[in-house]
C-alpha atoms as a PDB file:
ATOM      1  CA  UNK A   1       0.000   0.000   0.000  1.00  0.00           C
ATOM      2  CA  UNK A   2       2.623   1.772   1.168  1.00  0.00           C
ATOM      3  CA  UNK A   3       3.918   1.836  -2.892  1.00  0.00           C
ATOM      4  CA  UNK A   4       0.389   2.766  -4.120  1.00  0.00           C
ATOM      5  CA  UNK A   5       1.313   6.186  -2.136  1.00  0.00           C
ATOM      6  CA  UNK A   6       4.316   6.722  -3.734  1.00  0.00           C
ATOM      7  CA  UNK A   7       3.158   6.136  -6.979  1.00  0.00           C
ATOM      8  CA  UNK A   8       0.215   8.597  -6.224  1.00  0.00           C
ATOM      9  CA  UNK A   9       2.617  10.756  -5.077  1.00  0.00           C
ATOM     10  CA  UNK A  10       4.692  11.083  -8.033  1.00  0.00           C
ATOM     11  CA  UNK A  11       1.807  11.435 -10.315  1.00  0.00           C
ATOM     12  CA  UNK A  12       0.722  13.822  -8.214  1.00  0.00           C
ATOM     13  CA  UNK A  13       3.937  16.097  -8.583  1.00  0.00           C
ATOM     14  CA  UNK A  14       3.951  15.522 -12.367  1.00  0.00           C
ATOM     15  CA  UNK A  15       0.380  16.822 -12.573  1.00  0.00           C
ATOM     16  CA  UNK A  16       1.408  19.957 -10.070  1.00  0.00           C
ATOM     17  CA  UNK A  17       4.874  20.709 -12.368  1.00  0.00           C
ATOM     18  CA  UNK A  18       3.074  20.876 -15.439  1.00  0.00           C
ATOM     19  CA  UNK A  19       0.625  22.994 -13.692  1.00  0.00           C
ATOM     20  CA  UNK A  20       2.471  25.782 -12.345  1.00  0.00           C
ATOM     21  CA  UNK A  21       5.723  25.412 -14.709  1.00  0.00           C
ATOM     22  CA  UNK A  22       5.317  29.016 -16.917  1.00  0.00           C
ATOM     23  CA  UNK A  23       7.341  31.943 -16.717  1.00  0.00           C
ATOM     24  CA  UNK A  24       8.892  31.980 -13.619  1.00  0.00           C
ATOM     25  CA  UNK A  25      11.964  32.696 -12.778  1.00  0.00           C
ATOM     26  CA  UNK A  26      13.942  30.169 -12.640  1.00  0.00           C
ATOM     27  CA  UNK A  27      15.028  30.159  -8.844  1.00  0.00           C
ATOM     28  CA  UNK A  28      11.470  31.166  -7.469  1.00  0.00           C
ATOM     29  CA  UNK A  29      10.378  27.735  -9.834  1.00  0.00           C
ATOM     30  CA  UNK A  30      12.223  25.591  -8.080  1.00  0.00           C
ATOM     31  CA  UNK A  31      11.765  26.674  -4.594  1.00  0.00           C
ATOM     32  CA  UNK A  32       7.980  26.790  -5.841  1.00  0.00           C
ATOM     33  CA  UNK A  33       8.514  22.851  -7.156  1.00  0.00           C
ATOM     34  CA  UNK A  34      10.567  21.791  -3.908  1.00  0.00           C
ATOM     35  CA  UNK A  35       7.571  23.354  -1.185  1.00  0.00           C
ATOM     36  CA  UNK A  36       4.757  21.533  -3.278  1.00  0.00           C
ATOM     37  CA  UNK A  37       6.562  18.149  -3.468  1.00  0.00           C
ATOM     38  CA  UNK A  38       7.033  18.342   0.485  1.00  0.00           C
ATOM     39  CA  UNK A  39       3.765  19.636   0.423  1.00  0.00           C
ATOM     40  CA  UNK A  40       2.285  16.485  -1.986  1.00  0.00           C
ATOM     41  CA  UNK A  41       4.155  14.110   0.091  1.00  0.00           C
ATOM     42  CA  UNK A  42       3.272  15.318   3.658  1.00  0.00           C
ATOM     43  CA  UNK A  43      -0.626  15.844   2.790  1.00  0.00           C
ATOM     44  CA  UNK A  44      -0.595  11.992   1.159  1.00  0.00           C
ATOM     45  CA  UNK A  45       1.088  10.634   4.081  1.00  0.00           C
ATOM     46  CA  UNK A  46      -0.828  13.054   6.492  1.00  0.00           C
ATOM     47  CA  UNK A  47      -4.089  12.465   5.043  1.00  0.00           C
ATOM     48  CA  UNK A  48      -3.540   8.701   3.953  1.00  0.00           C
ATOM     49  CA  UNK A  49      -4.417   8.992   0.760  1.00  0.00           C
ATOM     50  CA  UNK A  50      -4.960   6.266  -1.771  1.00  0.00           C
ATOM     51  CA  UNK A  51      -4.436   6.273  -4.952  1.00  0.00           C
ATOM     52  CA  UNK A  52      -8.254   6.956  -5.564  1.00  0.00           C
ATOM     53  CA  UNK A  53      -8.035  10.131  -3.431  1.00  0.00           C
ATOM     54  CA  UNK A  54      -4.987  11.442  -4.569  1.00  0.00           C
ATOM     55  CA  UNK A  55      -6.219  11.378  -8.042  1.00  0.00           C
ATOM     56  CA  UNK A  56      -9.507  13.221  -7.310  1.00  0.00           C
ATOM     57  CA  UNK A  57      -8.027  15.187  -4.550  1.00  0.00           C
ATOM     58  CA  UNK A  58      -5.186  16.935  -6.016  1.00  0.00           C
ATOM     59  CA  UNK A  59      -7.127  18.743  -9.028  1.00  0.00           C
ATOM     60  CA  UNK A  60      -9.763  19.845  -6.087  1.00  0.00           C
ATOM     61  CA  UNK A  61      -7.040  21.019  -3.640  1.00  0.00           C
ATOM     62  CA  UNK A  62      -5.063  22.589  -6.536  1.00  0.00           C
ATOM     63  CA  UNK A  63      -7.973  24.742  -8.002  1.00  0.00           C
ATOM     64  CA  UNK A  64      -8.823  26.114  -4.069  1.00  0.00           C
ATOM     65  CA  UNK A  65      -5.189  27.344  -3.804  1.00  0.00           C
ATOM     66  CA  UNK A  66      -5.199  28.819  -7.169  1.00  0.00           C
ATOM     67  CA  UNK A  67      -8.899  30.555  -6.045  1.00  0.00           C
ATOM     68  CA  UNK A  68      -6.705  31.860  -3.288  1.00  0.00           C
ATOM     69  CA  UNK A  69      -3.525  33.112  -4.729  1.00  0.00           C
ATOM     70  CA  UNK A  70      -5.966  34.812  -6.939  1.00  0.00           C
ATOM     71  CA  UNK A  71      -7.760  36.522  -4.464  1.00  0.00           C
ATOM     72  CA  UNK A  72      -4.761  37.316  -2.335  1.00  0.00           C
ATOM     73  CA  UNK A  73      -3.177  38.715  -5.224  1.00  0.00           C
ATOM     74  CA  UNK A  74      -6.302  40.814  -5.828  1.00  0.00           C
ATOM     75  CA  UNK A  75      -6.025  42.100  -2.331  1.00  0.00           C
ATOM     76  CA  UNK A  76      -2.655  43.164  -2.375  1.00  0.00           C
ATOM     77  CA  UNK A  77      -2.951  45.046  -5.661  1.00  0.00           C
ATOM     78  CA  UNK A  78      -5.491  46.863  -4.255  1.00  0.00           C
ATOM     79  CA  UNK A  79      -3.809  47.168  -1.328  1.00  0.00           C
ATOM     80  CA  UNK A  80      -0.486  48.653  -2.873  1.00  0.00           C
ATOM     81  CA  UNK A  81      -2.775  51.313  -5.035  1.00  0.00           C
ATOM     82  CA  UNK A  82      -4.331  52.731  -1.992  1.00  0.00           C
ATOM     83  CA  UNK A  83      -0.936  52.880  -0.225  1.00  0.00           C
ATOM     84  CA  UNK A  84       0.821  54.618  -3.357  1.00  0.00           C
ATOM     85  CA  UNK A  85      -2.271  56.994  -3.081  1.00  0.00           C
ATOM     86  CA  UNK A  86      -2.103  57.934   0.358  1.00  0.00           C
ATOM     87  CA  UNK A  87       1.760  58.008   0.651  1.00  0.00           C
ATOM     88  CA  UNK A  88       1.765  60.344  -2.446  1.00  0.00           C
ATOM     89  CA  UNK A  89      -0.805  62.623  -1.152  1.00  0.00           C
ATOM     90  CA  UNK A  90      -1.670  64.155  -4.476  1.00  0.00           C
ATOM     91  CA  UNK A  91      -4.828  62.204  -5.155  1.00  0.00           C
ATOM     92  CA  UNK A  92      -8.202  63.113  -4.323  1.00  0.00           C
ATOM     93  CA  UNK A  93     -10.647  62.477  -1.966  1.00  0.00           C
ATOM     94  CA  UNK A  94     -12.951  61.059  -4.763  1.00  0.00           C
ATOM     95  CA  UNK A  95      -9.736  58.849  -5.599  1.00  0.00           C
ATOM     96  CA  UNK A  96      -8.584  57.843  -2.172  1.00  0.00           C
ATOM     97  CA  UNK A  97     -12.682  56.418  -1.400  1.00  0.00           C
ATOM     98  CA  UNK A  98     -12.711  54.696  -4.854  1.00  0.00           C
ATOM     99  CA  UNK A  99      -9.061  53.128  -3.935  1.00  0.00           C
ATOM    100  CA  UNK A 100     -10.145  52.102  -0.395  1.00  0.00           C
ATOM    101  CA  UNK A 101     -13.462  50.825  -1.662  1.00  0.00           C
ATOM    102  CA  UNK A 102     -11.684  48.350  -3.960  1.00  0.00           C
ATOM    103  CA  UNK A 103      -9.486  47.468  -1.839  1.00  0.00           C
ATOM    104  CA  UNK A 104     -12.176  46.784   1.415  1.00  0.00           C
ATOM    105  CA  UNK A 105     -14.027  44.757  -1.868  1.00  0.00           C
ATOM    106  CA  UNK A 106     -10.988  42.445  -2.652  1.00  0.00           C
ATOM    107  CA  UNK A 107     -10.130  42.123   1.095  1.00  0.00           C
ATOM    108  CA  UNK A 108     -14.069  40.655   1.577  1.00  0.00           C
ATOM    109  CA  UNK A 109     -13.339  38.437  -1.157  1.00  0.00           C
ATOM    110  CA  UNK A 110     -10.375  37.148   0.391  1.00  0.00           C
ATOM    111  CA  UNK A 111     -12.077  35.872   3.183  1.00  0.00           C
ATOM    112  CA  UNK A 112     -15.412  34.807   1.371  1.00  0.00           C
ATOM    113  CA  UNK A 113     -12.367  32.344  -0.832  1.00  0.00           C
ATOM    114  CA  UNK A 114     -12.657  30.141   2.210  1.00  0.00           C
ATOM    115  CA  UNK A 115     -16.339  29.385   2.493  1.00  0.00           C
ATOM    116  CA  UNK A 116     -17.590  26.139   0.912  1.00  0.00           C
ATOM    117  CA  UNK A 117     -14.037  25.309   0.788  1.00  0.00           C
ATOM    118  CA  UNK A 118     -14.422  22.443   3.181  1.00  0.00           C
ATOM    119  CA  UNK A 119     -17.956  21.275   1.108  1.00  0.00           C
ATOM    120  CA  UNK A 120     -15.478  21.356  -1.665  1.00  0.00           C
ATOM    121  CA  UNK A 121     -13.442  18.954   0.048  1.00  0.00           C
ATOM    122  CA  UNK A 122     -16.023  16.748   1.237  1.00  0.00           C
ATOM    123  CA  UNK A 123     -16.869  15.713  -2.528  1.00  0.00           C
ATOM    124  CA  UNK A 124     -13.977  13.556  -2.735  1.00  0.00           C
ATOM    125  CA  UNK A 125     -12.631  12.725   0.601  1.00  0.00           C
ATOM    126  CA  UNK A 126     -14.308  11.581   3.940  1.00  0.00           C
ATOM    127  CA  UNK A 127     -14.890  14.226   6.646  1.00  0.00           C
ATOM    128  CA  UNK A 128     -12.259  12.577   8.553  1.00  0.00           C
ATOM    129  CA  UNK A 129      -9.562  13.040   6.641  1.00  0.00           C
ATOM    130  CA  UNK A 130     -11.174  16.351   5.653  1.00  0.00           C
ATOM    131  CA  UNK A 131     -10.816  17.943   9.155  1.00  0.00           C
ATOM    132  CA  UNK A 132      -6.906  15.602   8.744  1.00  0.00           C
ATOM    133  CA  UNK A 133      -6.125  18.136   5.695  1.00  0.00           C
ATOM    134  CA  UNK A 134      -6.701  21.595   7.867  1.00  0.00           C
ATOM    135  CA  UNK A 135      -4.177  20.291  10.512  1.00  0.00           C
ATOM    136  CA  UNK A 136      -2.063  19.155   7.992  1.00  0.00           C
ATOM    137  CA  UNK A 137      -1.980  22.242   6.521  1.00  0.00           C
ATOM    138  CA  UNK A 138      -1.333  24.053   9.727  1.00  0.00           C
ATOM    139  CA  UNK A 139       1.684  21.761  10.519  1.00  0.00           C
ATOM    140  CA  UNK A 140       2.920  22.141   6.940  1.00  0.00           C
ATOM    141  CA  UNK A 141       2.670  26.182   6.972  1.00  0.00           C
ATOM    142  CA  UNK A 142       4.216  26.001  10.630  1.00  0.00           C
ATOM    143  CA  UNK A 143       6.904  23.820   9.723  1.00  0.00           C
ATOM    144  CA  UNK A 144       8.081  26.275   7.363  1.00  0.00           C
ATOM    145  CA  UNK A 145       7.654  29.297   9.115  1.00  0.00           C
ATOM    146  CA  UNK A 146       9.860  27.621  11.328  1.00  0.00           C
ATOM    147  CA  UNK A 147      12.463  26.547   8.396  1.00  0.00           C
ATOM    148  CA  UNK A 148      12.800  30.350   7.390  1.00  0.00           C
ATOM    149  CA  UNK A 149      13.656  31.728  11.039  1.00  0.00           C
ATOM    150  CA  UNK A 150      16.135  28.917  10.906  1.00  0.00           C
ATOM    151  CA  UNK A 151      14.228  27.287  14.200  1.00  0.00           C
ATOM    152  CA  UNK A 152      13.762  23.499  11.911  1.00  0.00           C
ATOM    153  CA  UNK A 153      16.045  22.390   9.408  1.00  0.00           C
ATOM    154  CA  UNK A 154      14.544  19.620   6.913  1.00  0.00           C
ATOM    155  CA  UNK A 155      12.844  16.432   8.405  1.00  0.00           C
ATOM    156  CA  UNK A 156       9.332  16.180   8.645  1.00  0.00           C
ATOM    157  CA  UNK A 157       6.944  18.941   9.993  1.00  0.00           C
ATOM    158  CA  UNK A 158       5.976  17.980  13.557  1.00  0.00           C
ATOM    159  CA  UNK A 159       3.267  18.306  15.785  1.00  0.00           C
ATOM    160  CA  UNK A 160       2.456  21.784  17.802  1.00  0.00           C
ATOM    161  CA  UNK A 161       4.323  22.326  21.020  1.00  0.00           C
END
């Protein structure tokens, strides 16, 4: 079983490379490629995925990120427009309100991108291993956070202390 995964695994990351392979740079790439194949192989070992799963699962949990990238890009746009407004201080008042507007709009969408997320979920996995994915996804981002302050080098993310 324990090959199944593997297998999975590696079609997974072939599926996620030809996905987000485009025009990035080529360092940013392959930190980009490295993160998702932890990230494949953590959430399939994490979640215990079977083949099955992994094959429905990955397009699912692949087009939620990219509804969220999307939005948080959206937000920060905004975002940096109202800042370059304010810091100028030669726009208008009409200006500034239409600025903060769109950005208070893309900053509501940013949080609506999370709601039926978990229904989303739910279509192809079991609730179990639903509610397995948002605390593997909290160890995951952890673990790195951790990796960058240079608090965890390498190895598998842990559990919460």
């Amino acid at each position: 079983m324990k090959h199944f995964r593997i297998y999975a695994a590696v079609v997974s990351l072939f599926v996620m490379f030809s996905i987000t392979s485009g025009a990035q740079s080529k360092e940013k790439c392959d930190w980009h490629e490295k993160m998702m194949s932890e990230k494949i192989a953590f959430f399939t070992t994490e979640l215990d995925l079977t083949p099955e799963e992994s094959a429905v699962f990955w397009p699912v949990y692949n087009k939620i990120s990219k509804q969220k990238m999307d939005a948080q890009k959206a937000m920060m746009t905004a975002y940096f427009a109202l800042m370059k407004a304010v810091n100028e201080g030669n726009a208008s008042d009409k200006e500034i309100d239409r600025l903060l507007n769109e950005y208070l709009k893309a900053k509501q969408a940013n949080k609506d991108s999370d709601k039926g997320e978990a229904d989303e979920y739910r279509k192809v996995l079991p609730g179990t291993k639903v509610a397995k994915l948002y605390v593997a996804e909290e160890k995951f981002r952890r673990h790195h956070i951790r990796s960058m302050k240079g608090g965890h080098h390498g190895g598998k993310p842990t559990e919460n202390k």
